[in-house]
PDB file of N, CA and C in Angstrom:
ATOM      1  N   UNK A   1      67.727-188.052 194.716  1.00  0.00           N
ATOM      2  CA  UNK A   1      68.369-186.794 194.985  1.00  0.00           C
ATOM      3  C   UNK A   1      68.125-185.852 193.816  1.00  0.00           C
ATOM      4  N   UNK A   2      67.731-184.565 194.119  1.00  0.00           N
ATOM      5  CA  UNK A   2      67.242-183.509 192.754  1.00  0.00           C
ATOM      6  C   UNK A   2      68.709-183.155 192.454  1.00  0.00           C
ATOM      7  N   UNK A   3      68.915-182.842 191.177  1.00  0.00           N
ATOM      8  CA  UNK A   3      69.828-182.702 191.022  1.00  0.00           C
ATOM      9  C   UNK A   3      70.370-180.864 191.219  1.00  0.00           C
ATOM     10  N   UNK A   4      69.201-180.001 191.059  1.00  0.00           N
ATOM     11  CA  UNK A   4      69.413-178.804 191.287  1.00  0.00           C
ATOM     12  C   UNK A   4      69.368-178.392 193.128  1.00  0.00           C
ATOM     13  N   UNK A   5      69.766-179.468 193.500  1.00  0.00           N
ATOM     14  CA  UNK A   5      69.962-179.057 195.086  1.00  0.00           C
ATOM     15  C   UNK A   5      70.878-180.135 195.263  1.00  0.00           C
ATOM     16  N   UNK A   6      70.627-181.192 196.031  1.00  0.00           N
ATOM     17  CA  UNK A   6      71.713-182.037 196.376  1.00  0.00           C
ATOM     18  C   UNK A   6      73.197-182.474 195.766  1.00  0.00           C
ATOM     19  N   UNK A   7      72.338-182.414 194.836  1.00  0.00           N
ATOM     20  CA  UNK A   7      73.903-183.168 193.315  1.00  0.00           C
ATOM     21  C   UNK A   7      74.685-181.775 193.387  1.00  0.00           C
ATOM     22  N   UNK A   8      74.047-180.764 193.110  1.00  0.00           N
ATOM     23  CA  UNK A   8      75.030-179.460 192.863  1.00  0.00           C
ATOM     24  C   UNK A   8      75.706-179.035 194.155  1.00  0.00           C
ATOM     25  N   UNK A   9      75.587-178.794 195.242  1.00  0.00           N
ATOM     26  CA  UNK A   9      75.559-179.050 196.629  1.00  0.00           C
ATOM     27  C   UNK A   9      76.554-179.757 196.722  1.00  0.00           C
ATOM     28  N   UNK A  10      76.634-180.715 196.524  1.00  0.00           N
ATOM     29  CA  UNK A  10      77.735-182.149 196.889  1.00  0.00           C
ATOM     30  C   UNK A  10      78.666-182.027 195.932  1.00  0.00           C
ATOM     31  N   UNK A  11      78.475-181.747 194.619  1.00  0.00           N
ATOM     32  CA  UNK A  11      79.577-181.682 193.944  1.00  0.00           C
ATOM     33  C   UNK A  11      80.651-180.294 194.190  1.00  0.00           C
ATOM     34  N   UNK A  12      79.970-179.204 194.544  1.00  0.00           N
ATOM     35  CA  UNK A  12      80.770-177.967 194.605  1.00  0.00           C
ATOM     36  C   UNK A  12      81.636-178.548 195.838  1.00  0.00           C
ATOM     37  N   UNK A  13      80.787-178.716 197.029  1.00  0.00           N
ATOM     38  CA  UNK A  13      81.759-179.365 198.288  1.00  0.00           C
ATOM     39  C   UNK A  13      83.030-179.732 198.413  1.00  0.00           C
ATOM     40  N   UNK A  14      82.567-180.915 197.502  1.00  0.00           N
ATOM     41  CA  UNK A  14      83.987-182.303 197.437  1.00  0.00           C
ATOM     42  C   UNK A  14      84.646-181.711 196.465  1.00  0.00           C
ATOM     43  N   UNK A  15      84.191-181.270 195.372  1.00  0.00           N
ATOM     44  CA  UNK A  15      85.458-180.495 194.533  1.00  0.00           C
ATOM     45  C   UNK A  15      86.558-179.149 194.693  1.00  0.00           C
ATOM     46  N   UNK A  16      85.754-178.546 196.217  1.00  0.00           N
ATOM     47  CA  UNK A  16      86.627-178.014 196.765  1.00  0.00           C
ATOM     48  C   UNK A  16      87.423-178.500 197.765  1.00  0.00           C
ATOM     49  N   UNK A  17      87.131-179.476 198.044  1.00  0.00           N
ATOM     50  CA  UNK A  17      87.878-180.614 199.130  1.00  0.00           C
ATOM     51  C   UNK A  17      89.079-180.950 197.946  1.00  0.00           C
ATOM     52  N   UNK A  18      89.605-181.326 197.003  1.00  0.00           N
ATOM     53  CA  UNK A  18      90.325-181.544 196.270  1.00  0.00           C
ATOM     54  C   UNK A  18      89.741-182.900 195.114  1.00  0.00           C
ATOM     55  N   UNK A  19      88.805-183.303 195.380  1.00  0.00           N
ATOM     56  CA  UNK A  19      88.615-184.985 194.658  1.00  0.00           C
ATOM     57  C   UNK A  19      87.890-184.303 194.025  1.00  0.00           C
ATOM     58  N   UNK A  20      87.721-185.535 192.810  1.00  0.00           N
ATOM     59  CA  UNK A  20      87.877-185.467 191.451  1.00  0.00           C
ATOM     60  C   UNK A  20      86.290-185.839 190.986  1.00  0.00           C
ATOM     61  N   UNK A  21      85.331-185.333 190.271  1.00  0.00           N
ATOM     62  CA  UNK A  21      84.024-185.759 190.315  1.00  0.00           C
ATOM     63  C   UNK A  21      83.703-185.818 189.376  1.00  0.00           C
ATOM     64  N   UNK A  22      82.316-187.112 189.205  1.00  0.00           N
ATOM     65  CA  UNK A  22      81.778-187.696 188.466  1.00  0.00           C
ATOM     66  C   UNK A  22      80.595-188.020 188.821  1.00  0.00           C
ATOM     67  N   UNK A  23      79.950-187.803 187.662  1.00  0.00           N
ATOM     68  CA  UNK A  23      78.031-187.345 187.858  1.00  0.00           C
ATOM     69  C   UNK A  23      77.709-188.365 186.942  1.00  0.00           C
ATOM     70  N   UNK A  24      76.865-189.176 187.395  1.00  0.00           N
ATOM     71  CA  UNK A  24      76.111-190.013 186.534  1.00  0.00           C
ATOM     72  C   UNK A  24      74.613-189.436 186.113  1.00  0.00           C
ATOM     73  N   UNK A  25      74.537-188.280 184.963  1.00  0.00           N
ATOM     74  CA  UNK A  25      73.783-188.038 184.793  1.00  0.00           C
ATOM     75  C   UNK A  25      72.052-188.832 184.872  1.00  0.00           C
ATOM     76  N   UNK A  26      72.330-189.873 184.716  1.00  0.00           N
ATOM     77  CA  UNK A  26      70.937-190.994 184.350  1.00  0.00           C
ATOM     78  C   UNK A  26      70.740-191.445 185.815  1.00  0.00           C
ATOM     79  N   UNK A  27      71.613-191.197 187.077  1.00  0.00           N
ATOM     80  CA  UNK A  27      70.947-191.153 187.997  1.00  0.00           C
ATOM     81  C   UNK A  27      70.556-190.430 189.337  1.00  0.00           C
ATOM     82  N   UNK A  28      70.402-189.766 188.877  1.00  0.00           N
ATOM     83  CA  UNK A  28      69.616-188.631 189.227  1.00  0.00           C
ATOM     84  C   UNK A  28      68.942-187.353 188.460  1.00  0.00           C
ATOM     85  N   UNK A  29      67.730-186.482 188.830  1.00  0.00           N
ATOM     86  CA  UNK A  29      66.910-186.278 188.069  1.00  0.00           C
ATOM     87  C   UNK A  29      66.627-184.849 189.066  1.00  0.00           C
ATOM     88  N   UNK A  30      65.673-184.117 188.532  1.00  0.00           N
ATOM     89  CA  UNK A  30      65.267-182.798 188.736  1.00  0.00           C
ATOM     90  C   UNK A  30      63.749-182.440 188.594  1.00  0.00           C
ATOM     91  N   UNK A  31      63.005-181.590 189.300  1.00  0.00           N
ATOM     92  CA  UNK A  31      61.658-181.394 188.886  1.00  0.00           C
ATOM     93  C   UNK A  31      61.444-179.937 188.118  1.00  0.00           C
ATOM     94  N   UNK A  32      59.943-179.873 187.863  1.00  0.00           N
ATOM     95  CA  UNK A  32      59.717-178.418 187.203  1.00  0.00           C
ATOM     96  C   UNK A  32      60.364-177.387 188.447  1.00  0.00           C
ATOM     97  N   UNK A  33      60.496-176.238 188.065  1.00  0.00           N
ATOM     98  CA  UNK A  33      61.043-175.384 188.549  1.00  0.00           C
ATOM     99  C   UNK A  33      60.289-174.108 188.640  1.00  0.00           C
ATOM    100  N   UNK A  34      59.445-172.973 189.327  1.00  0.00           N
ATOM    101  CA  UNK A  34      58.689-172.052 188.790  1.00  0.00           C
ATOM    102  C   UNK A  34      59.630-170.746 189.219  1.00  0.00           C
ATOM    103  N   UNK A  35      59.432-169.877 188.242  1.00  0.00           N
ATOM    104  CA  UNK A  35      60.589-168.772 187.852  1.00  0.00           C
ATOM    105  C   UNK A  35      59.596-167.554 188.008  1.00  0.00           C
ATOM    106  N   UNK A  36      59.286-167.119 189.286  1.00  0.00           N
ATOM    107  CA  UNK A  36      58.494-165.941 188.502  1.00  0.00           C
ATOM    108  C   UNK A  36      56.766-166.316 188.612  1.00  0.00           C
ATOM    109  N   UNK A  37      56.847-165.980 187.233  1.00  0.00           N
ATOM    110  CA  UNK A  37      54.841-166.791 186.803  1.00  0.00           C
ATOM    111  C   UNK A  37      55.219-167.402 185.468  1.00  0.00           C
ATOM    112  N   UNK A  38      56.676-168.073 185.566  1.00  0.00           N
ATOM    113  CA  UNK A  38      57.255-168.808 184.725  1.00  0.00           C
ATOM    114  C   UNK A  38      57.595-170.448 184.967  1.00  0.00           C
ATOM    115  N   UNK A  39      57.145-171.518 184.428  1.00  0.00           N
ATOM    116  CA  UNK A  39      57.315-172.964 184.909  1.00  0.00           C
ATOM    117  C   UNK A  39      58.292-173.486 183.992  1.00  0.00           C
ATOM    118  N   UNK A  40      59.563-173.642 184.298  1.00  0.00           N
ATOM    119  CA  UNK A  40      60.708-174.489 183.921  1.00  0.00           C
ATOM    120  C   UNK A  40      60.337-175.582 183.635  1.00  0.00           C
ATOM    121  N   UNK A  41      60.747-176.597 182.740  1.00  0.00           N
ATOM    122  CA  UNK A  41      60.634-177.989 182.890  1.00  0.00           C
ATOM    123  C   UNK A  41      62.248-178.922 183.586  1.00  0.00           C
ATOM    124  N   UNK A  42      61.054-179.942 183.939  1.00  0.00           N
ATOM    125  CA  UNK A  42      62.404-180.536 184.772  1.00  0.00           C
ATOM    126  C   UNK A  42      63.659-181.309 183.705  1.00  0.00           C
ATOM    127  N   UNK A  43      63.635-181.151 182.773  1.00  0.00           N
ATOM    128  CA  UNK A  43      64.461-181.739 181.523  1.00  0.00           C
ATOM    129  C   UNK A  43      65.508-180.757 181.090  1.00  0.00           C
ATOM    130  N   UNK A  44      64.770-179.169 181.274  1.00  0.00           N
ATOM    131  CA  UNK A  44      65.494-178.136 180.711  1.00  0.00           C
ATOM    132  C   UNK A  44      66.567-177.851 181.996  1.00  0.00           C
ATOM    133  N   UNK A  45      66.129-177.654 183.215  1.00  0.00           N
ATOM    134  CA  UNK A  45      66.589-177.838 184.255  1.00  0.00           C
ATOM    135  C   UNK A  45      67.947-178.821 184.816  1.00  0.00           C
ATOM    136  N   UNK A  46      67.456-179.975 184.617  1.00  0.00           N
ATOM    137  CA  UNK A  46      68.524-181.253 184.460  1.00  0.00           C
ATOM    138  C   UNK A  46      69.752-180.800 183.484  1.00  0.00           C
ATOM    139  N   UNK A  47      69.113-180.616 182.117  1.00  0.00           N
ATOM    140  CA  UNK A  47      70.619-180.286 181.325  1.00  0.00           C
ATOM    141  C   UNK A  47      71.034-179.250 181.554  1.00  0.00           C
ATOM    142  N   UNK A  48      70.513-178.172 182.248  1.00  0.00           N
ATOM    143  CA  UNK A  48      71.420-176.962 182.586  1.00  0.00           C
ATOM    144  C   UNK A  48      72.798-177.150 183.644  1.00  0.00           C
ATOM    145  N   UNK A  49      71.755-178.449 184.860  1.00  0.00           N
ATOM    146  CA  UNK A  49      73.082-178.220 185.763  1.00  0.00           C
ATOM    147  C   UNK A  49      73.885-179.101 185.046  1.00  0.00           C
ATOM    148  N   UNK A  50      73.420-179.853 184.607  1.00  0.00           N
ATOM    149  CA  UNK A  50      74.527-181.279 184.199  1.00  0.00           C
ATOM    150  C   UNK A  50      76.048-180.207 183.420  1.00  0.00           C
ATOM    151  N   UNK A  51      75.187-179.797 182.502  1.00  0.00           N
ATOM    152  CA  UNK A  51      76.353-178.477 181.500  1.00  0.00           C
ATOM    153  C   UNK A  51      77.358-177.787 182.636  1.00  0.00           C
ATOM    154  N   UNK A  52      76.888-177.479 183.686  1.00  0.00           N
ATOM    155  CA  UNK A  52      77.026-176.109 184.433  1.00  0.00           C
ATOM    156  C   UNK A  52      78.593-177.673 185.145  1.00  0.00           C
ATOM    157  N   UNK A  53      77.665-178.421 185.667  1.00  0.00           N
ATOM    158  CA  UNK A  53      78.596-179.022 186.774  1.00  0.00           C
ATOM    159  C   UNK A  53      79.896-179.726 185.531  1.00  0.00           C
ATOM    160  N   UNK A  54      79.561-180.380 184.292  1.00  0.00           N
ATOM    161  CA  UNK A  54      80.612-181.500 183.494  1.00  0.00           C
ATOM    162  C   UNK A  54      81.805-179.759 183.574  1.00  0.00           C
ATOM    163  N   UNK A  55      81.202-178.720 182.935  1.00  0.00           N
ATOM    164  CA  UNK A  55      81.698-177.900 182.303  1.00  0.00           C
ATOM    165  C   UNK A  55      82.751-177.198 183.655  1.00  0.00           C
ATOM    166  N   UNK A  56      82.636-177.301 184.676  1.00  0.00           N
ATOM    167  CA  UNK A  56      83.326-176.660 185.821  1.00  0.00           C
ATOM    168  C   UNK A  56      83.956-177.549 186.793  1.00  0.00           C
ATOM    169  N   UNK A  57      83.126-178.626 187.279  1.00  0.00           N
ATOM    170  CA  UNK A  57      83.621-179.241 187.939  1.00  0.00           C
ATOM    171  C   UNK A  57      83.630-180.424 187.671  1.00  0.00           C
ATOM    172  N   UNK A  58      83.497-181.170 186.600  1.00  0.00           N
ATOM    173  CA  UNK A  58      83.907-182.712 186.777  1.00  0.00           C
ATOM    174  C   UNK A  58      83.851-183.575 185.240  1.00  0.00           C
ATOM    175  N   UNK A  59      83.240-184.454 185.276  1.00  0.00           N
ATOM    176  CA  UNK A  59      82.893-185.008 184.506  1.00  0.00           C
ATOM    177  C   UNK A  59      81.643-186.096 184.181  1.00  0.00           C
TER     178      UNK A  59
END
């Protein structure tokens, strides 16, 4: 499951359902990303949502 679609996806969901969430960062993962005529890496990507989701919705 990428984590910049499914994982983020599923976590906003259920955390508006009321339950309580937890991301196992190490399993699941993300690819390059192209921005533009700009190529993301899938590492920089990964720790953005991971930040985005611990920092808002879970842990």
């Amino acid at each position: 499951m990428m984590t910049h679609m499914c994982i983020d996806t599923t976590v906003r969901a259920v955390y508006g359902l009321g339950y309580k969430v937890v991301v196992v960062s190490d399993c699941c993962a993300t690819k390059n990303l192209k921005m533009g005529e700009r190529m993301v890496k899938a590492e920089d990507v990964q720790m953005a949502y991971m930040a985005a989701i611990r920092g808002t919705f879970g842990k």
